[in-house]
N, C-alpha and C. Protein backbone atom coordinates (compact mmCIF):
# COMPACT_ATOMS: atom_id res chain seq x y z
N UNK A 1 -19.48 34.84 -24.32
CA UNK A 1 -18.67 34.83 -23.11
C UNK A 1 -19.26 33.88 -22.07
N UNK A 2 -20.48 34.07 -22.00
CA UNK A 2 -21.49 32.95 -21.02
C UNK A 2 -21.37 31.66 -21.12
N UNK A 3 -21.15 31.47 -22.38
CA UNK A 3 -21.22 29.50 -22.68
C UNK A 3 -19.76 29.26 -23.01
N UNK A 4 -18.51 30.37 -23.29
CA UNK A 4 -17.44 29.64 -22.71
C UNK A 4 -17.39 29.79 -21.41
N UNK A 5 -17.76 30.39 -20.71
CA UNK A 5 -17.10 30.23 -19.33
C UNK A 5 -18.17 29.13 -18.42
N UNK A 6 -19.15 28.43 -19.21
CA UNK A 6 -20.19 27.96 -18.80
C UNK A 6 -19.22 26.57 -19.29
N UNK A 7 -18.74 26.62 -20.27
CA UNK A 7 -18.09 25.67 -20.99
C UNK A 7 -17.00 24.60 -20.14
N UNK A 8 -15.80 25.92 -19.85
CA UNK A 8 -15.12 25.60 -18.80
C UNK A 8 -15.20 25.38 -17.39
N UNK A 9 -16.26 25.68 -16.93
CA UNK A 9 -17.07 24.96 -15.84
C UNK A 9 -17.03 23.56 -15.63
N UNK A 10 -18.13 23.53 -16.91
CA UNK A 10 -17.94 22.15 -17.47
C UNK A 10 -16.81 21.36 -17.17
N UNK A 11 -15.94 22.15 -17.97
CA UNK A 11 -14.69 20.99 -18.10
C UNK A 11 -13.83 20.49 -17.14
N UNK A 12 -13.76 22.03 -16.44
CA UNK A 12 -13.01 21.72 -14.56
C UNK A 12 -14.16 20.48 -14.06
N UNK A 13 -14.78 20.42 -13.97
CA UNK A 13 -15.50 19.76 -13.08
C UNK A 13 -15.59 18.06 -13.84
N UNK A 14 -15.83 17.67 -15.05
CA UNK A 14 -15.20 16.55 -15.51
C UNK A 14 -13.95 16.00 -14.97
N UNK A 15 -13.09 17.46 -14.97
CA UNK A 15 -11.47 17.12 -15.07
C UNK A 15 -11.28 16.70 -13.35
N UNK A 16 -12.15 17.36 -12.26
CA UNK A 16 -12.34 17.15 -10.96
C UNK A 16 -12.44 15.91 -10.81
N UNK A 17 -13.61 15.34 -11.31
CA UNK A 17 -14.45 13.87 -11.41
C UNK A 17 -13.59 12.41 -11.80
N UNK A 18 -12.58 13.45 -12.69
CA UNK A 18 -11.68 12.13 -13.27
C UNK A 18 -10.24 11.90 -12.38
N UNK A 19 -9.80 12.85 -11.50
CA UNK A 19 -9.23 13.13 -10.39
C UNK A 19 -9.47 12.53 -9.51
N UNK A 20 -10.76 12.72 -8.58
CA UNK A 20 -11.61 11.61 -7.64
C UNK A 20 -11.58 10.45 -8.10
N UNK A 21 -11.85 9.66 -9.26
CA UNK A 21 -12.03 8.40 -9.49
C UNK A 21 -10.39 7.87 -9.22
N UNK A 22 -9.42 8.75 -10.00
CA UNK A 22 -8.45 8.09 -9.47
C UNK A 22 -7.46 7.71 -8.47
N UNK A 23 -7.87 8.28 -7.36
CA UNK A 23 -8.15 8.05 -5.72
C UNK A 23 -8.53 6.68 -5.06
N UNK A 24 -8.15 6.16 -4.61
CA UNK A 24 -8.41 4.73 -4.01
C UNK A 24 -9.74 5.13 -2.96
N UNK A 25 -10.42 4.34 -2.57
CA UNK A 25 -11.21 4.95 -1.94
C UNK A 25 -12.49 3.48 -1.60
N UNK A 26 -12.23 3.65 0.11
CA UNK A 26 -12.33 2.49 0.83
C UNK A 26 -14.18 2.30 0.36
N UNK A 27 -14.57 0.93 -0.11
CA UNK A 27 -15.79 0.58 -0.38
C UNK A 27 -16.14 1.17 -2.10
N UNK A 28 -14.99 0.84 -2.87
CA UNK A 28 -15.14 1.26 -3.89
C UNK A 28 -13.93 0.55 -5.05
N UNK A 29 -14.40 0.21 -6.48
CA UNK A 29 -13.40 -0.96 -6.87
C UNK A 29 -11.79 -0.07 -6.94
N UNK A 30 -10.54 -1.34 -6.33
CA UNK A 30 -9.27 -0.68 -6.15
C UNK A 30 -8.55 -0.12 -7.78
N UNK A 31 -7.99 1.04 -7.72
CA UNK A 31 -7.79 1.09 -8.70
C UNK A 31 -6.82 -0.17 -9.58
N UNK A 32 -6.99 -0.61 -10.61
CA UNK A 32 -5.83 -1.40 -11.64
C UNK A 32 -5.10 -1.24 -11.80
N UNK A 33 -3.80 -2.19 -11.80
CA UNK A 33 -2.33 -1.76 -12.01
C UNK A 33 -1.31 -2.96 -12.19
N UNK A 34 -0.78 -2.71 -13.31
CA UNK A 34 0.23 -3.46 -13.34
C UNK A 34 1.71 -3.03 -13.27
N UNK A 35 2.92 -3.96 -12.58
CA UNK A 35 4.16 -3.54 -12.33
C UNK A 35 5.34 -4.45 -12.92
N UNK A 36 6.57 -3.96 -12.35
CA UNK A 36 7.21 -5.23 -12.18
C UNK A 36 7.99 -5.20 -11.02
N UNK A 37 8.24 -6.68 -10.68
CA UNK A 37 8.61 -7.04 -9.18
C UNK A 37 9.99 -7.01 -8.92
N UNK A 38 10.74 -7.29 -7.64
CA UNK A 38 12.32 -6.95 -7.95
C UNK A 38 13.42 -8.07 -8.42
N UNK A 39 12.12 -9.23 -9.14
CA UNK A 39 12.83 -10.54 -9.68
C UNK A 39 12.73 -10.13 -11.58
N UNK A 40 12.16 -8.81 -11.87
CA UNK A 40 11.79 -9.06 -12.80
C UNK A 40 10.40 -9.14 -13.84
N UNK A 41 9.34 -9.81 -12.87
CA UNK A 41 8.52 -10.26 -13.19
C UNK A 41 7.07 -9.63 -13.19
N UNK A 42 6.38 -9.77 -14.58
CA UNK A 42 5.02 -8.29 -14.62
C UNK A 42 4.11 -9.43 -13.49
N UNK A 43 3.36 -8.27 -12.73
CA UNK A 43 2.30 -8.45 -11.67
C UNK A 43 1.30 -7.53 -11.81
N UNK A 44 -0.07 -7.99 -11.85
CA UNK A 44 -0.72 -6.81 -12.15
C UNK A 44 -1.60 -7.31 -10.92
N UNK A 45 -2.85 -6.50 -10.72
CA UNK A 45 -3.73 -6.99 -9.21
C UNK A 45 -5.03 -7.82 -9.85
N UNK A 46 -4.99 -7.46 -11.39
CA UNK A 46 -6.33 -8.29 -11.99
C UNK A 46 -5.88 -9.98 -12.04
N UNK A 47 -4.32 -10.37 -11.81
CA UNK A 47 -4.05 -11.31 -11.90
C UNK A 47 -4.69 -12.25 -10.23
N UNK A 48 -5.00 -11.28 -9.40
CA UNK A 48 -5.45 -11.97 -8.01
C UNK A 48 -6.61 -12.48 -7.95
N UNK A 49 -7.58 -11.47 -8.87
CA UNK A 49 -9.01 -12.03 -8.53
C UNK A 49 -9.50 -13.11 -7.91
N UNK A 50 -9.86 -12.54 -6.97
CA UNK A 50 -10.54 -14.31 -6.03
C UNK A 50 -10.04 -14.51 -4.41
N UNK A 51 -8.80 -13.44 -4.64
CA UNK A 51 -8.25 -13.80 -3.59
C UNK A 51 -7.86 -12.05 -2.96
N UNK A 52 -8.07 -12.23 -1.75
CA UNK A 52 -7.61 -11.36 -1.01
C UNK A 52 -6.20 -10.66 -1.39
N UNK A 53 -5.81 -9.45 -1.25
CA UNK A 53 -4.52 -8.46 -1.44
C UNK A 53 -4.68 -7.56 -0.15
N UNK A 54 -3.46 -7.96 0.21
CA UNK A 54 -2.55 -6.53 1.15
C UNK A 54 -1.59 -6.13 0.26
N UNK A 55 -1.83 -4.53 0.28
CA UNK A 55 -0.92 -3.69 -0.09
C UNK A 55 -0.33 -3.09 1.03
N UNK A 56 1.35 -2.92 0.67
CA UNK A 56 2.13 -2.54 1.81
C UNK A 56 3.00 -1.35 1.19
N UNK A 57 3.03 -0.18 1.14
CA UNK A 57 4.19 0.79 0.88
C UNK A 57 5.55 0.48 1.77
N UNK A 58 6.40 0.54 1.45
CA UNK A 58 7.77 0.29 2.13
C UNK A 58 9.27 1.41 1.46
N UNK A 59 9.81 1.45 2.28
CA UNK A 59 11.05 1.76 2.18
C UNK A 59 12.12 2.11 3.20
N UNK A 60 13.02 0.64 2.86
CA UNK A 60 13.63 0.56 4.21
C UNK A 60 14.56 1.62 5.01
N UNK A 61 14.82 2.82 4.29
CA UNK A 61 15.67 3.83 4.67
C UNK A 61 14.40 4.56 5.94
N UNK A 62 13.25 4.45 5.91
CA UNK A 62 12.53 4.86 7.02
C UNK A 62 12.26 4.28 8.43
N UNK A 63 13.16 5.21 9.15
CA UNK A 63 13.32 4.25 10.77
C UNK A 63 11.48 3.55 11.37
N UNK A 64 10.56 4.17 10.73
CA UNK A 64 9.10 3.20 11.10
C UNK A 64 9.00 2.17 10.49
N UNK A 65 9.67 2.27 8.88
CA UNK A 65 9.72 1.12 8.87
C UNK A 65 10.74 -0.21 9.07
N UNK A 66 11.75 0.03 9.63
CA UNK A 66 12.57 -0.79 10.42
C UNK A 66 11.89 -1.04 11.47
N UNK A 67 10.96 -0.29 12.35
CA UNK A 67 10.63 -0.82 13.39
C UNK A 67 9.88 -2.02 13.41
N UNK A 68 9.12 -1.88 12.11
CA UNK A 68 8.17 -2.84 11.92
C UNK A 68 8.69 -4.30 10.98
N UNK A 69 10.46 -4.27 10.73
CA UNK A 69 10.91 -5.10 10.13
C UNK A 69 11.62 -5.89 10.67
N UNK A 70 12.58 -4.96 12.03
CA UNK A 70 13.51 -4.99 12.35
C UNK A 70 12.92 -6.30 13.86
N UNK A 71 11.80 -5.64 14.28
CA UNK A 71 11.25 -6.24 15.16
C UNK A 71 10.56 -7.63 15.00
N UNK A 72 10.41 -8.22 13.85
CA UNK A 72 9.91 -8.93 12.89
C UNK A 72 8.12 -8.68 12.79
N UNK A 73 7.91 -7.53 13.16
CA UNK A 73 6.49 -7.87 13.11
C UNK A 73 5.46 -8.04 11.78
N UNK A 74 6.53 -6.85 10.83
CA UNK A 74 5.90 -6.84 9.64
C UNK A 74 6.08 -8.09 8.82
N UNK A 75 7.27 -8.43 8.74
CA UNK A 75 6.89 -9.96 8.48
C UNK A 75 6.00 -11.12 9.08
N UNK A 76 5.98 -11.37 10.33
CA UNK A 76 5.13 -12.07 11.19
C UNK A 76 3.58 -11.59 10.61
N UNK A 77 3.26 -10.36 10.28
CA UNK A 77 2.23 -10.06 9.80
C UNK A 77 1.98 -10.69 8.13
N UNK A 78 2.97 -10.58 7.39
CA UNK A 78 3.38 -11.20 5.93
C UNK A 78 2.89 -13.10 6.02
N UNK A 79 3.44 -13.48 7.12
CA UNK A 79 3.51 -15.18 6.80
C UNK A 79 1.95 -14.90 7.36
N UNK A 80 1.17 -14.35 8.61
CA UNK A 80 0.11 -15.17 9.11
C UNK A 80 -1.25 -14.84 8.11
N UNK A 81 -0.75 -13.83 6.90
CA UNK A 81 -1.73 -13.44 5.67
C UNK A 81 -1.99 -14.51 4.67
N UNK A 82 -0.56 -14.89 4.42
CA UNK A 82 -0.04 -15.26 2.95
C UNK A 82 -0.34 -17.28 3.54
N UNK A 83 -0.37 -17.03 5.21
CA UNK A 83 -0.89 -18.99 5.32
C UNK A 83 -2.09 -19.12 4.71
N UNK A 84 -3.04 -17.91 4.90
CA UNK A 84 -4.72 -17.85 4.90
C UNK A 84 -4.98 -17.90 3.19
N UNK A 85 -3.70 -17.55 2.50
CA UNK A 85 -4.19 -17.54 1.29
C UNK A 85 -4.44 -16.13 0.88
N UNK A 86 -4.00 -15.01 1.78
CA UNK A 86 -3.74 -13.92 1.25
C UNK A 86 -2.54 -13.15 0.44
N UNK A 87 -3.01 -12.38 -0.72
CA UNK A 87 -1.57 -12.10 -1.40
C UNK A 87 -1.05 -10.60 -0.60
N UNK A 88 0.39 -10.79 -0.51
CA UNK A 88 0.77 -9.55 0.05
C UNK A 88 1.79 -9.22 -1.08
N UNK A 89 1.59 -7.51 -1.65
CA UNK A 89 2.18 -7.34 -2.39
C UNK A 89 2.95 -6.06 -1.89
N UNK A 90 4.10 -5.65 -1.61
CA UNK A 90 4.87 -4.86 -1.09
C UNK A 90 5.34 -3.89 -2.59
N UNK A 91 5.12 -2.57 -1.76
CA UNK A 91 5.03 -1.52 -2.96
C UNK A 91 6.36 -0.34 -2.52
N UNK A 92 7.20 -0.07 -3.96
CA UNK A 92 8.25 0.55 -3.46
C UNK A 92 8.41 1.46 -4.16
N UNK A 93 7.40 2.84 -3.87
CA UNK A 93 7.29 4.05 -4.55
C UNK A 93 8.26 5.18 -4.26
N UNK A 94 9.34 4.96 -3.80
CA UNK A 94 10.49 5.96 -3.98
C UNK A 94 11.21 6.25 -4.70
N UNK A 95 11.34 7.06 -5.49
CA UNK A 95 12.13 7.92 -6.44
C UNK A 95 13.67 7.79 -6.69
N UNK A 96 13.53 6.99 -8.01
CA UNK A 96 15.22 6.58 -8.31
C UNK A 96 16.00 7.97 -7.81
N UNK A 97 16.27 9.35 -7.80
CA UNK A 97 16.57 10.48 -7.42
C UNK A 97 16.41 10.55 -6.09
N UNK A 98 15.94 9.75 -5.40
CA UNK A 98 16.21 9.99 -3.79
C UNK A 98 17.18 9.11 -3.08
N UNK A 99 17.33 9.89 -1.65
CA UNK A 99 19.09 9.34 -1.79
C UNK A 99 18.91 7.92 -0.57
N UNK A 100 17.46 7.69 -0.22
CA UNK A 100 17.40 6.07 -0.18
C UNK A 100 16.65 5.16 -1.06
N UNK A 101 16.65 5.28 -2.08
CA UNK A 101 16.38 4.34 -3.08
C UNK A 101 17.15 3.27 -3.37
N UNK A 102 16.40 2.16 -3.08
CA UNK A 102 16.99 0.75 -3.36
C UNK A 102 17.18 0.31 -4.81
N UNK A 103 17.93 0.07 -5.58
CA UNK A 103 17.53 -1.12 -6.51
C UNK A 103 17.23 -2.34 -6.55
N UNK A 104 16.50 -3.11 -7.20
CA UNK A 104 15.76 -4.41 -7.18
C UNK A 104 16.39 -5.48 -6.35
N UNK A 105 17.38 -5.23 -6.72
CA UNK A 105 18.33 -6.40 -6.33
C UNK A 105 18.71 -6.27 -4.67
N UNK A 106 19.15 -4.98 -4.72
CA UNK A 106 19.41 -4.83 -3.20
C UNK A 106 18.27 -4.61 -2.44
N UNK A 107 16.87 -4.30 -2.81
CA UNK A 107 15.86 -4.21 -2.10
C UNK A 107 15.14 -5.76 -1.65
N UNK A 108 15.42 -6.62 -2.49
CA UNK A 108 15.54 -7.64 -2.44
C UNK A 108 16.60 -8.49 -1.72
N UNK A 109 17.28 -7.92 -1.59
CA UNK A 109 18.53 -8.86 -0.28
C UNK A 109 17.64 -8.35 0.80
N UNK A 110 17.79 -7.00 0.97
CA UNK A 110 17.38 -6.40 2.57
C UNK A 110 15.89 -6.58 3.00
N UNK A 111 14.96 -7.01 2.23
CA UNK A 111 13.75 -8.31 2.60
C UNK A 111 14.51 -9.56 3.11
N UNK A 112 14.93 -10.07 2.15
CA UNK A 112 15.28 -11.36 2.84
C UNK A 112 15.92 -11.47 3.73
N UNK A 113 17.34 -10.40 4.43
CA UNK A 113 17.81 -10.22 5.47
C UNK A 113 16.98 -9.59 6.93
N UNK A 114 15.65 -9.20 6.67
CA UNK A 114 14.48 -8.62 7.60
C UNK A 114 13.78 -10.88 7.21
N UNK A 115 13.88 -11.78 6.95
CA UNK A 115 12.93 -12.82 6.69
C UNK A 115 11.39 -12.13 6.11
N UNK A 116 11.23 -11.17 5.18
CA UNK A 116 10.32 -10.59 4.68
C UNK A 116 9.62 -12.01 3.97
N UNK A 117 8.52 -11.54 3.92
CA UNK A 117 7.82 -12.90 2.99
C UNK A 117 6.35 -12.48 2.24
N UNK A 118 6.82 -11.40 1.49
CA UNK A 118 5.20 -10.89 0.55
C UNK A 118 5.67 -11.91 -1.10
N UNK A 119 4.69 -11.56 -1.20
CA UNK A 119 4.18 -12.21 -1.96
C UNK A 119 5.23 -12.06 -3.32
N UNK A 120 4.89 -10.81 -3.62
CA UNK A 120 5.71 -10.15 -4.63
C UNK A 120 5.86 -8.79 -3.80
N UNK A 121 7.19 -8.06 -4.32
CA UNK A 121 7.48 -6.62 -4.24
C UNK A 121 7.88 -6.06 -5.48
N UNK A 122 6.71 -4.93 -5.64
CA UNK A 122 6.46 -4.32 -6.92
C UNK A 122 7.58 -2.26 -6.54
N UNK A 123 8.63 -2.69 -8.02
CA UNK A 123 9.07 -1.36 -8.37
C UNK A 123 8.19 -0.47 -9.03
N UNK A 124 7.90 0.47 -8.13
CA UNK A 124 6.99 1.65 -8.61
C UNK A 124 7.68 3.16 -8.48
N UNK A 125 8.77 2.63 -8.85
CA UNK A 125 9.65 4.04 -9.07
C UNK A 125 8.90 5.39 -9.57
N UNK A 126 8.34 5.56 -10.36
CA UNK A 126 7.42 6.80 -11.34
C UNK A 126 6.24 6.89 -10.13
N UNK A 127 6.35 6.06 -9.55
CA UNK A 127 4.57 6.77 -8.29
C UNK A 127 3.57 6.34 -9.09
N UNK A 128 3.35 5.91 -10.20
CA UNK A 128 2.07 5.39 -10.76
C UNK A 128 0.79 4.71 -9.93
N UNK A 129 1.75 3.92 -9.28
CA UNK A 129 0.39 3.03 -8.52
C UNK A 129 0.47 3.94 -6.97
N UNK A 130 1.50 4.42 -6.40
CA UNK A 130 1.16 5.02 -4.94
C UNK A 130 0.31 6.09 -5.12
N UNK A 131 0.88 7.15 -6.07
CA UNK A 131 -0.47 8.27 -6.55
C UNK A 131 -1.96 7.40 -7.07
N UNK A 132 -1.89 6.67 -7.60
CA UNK A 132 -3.26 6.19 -7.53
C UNK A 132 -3.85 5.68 -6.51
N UNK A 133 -3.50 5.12 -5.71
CA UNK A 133 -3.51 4.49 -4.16
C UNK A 133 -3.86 5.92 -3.09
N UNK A 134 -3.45 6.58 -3.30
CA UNK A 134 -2.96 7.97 -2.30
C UNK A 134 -2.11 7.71 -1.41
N UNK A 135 -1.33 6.61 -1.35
CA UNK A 135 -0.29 6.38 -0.70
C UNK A 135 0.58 7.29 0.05
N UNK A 136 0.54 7.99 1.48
CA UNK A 136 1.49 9.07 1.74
C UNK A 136 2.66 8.73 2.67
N UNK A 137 2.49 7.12 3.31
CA UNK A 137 3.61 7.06 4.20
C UNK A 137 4.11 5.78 3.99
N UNK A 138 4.92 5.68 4.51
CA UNK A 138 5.59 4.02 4.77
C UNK A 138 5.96 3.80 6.17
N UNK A 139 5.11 2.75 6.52
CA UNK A 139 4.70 2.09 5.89
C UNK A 139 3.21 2.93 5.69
N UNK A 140 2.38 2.76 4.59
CA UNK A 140 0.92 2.33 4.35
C UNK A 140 0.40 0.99 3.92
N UNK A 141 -0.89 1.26 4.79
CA UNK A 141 -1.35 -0.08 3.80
C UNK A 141 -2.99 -0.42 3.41
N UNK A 142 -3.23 -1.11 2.55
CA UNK A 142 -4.58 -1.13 1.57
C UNK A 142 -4.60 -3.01 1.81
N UNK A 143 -5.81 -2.89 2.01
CA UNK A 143 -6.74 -4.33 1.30
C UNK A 143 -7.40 -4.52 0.49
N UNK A 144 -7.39 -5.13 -0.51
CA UNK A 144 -8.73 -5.18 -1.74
C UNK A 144 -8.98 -7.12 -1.36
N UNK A 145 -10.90 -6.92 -1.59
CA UNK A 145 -11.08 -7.89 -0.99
C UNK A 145 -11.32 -8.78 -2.74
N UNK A 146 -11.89 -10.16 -2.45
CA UNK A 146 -11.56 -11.00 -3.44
C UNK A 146 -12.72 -10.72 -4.99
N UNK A 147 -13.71 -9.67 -4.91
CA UNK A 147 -14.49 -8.98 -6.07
C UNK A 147 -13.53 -7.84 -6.35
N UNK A 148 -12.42 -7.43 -5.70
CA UNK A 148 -11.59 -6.23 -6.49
C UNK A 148 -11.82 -4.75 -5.65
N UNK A 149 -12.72 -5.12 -4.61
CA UNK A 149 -13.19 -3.55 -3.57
C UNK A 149 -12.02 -3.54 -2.42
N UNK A 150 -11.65 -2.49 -2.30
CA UNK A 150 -11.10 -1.85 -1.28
C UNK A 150 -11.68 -1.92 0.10
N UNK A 151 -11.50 -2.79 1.00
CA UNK A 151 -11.70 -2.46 2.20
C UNK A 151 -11.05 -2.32 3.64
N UNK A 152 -9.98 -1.81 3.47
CA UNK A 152 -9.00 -1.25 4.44
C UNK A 152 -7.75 -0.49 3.59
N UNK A 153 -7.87 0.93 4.55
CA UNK A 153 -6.60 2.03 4.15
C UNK A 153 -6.22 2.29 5.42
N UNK A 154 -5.00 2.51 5.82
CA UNK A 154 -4.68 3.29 6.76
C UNK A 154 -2.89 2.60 7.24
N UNK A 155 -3.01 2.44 8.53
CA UNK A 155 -1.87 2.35 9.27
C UNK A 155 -1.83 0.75 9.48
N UNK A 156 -0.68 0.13 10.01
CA UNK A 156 -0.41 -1.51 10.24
C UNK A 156 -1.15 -1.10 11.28
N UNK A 157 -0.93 -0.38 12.73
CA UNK A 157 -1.16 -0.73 13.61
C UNK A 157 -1.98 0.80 14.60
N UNK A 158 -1.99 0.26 16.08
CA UNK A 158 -2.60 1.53 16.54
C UNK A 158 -1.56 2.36 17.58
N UNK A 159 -0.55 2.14 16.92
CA UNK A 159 0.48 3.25 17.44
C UNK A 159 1.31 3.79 16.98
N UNK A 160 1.42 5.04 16.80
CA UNK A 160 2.15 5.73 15.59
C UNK A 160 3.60 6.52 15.73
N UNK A 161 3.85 5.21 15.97
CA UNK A 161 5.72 5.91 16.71
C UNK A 161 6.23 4.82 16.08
N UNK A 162 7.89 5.46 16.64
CA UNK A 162 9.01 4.28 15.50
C UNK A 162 9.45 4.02 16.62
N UNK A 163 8.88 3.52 17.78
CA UNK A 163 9.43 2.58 19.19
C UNK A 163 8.74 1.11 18.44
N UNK A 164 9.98 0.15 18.69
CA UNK A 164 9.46 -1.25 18.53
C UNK A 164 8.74 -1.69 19.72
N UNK A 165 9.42 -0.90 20.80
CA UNK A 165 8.63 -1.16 22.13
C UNK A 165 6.84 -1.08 22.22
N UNK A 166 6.28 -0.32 21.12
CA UNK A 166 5.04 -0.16 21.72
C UNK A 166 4.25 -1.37 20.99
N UNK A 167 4.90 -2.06 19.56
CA UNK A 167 4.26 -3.03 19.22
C UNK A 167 3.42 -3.93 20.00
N UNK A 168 3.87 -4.55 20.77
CA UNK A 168 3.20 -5.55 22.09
C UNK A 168 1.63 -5.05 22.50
N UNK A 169 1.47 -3.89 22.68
CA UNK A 169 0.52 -3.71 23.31
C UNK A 169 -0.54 -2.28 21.85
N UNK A 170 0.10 -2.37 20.65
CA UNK A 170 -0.52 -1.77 19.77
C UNK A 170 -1.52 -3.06 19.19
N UNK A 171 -2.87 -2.55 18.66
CA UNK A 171 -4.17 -3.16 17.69
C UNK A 171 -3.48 -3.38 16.30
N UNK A 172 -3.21 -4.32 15.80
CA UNK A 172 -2.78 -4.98 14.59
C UNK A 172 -3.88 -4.79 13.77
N UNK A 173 -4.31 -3.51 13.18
CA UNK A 173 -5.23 -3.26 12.25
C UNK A 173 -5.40 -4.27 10.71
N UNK A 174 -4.57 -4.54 10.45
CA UNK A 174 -4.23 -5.24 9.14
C UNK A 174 -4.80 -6.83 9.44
N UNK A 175 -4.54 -7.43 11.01
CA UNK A 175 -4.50 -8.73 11.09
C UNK A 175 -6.18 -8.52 11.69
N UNK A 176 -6.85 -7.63 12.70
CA UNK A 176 -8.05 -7.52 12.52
C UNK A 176 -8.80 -7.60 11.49
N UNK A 177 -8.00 -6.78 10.35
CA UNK A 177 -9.34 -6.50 9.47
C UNK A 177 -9.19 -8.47 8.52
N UNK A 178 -8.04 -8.64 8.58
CA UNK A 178 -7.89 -9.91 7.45
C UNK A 178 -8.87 -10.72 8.10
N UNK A 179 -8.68 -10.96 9.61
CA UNK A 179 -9.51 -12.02 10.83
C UNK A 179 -11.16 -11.58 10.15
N UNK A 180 -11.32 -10.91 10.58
CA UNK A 180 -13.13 -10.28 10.32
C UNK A 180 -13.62 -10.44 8.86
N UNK A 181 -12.76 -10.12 8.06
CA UNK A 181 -12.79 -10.31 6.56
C UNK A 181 -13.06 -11.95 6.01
N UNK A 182 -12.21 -12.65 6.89
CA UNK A 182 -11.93 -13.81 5.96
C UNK A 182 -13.02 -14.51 6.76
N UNK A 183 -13.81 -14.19 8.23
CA UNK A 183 -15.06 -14.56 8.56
C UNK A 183 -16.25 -14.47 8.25
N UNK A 184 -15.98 -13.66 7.38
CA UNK A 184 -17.17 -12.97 6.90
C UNK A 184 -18.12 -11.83 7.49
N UNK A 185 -17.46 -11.05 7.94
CA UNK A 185 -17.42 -10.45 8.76
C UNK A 185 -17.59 -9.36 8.47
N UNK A 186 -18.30 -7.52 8.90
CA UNK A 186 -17.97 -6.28 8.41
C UNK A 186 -16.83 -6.20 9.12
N UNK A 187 -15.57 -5.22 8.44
CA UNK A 187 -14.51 -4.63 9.54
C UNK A 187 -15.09 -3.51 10.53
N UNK A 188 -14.53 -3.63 11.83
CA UNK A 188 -14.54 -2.77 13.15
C UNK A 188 -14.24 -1.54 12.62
N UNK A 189 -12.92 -1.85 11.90
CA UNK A 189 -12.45 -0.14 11.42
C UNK A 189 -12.03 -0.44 10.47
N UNK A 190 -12.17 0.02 9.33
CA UNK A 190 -12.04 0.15 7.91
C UNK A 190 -10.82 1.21 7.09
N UNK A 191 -10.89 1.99 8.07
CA UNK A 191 -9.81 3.31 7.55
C UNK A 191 -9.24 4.06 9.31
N UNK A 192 -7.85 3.80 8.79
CA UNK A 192 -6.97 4.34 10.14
C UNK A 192 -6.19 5.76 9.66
N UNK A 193 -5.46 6.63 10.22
CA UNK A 193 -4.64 7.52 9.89
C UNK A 193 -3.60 6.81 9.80
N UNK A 194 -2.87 7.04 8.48
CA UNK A 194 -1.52 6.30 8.30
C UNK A 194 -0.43 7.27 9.00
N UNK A 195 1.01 6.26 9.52
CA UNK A 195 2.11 7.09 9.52
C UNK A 195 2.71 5.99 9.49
N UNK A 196 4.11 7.44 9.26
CA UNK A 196 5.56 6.54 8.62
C UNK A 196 6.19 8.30 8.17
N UNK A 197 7.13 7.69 7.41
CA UNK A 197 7.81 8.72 6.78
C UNK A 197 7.33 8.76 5.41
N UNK A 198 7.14 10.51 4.98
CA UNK A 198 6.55 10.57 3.42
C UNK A 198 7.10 9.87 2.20
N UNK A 199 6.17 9.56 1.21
CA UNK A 199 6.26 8.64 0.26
C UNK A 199 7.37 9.63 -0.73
N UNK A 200 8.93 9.29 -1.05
CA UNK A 200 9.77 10.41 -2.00
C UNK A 200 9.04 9.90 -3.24
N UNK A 201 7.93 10.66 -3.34
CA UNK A 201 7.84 10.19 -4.93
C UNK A 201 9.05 10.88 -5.90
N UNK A 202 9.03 10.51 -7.44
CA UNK A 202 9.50 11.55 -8.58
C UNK A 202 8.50 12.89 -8.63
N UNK A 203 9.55 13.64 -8.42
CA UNK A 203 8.94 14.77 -9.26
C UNK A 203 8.09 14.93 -10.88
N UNK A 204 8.66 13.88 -11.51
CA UNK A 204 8.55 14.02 -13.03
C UNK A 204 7.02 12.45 -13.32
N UNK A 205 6.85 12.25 -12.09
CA UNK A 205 5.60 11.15 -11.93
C UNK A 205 4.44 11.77 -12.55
């Protein structure tokens, strides 16, 4: 009775360990993943190596993130990454079963009608990569720097409302950390509290 239940100890706690690893987790390598984008096309993040990644959760049925589209900031944030030579890859973990789910095509007009400009935007319908990410809002967002480490999770910015009005005078966390990063620089702040509206994953993810 002792060494099974000594056994299963054991095993919870492996099974814990392998849980944690698959957690994104700032100062630690980002987890791997490959997708496909809403042209079609496989993207994986091992294909970046070398180069800087912003990860962006999105989904435009969430009024925060209109604020941040609508206002152009999140794009304005997209072009002043992607001049530096950063990849921005926009992630769209909502659940074919939810009742704002885009398909490729139309998620793809309504970027280009916001002048969106990432890099690629990856369909992650099943939650594969946002559950690995811990992805809980949209917007969220992640940096992995050009060895494959994670060093920024959290929020675009430092105000956590769906007023476009407060943009102006909110801390552009994303464009700090890229600035400090690409100087060589440690980041000021590394991890913010994200908001937005919750990520609809699948149930069946």
């Amino acid at each position: 009775m002792k060494r099974s239940l000594s056994s299963l100890v054991a095993m919870l706690a492996l099974c814990a360990a392998g849980l944690a690893q698959a957690q994104a987790v700032v100062g630690q390598p980002a987890p791997a993943f490959s997708a496909t984008d809403t042209a079609g096309r496989p993207v994986s993040l091992a294909a970046f190596q070398g180069k800087y990644v912003v990860m962006e959760w999105l989904n435009p049925g969430c009024p925060f993130v209109r604020k941040h589209y609508e206002s152009g900031n999140m794009p304005a944030t997209q072009k002043s990454a992607t001049a530096r030579g950063v990849v921005w890859l926009s992630v769209n973990s909502t659940s074919k079963d939810a009742g704002d789910y885009r398909a490729p095509a139309e998620l793809a007009a309504w970027q280009q009608a916001e002048h969106a400009a990432p890099t690629a935007t990856l369909m992650d319908a099943d939650g594969r990569i946002g559950r690995a990410y811990g992805a809980r809002t949209t917007p969220h967002l992640y940096i992995v720097d050009p060895q494959g480490k994670l060093i920024y999770a959290g929020a675009i910015d430092s105000k956590p409302t769906a007023n476009p009005a407060d943009i102006a005078t909110a801390t552009n966390y994303v464009n700090q950390a890229l600035a400090e990063a690409l100087a060589g620089k440690p980041l000021s702040k590394a991890t913010s509290q994200p908001y937005g509206c919750s990520v609809k994953y699948s149930s069946s993810g």
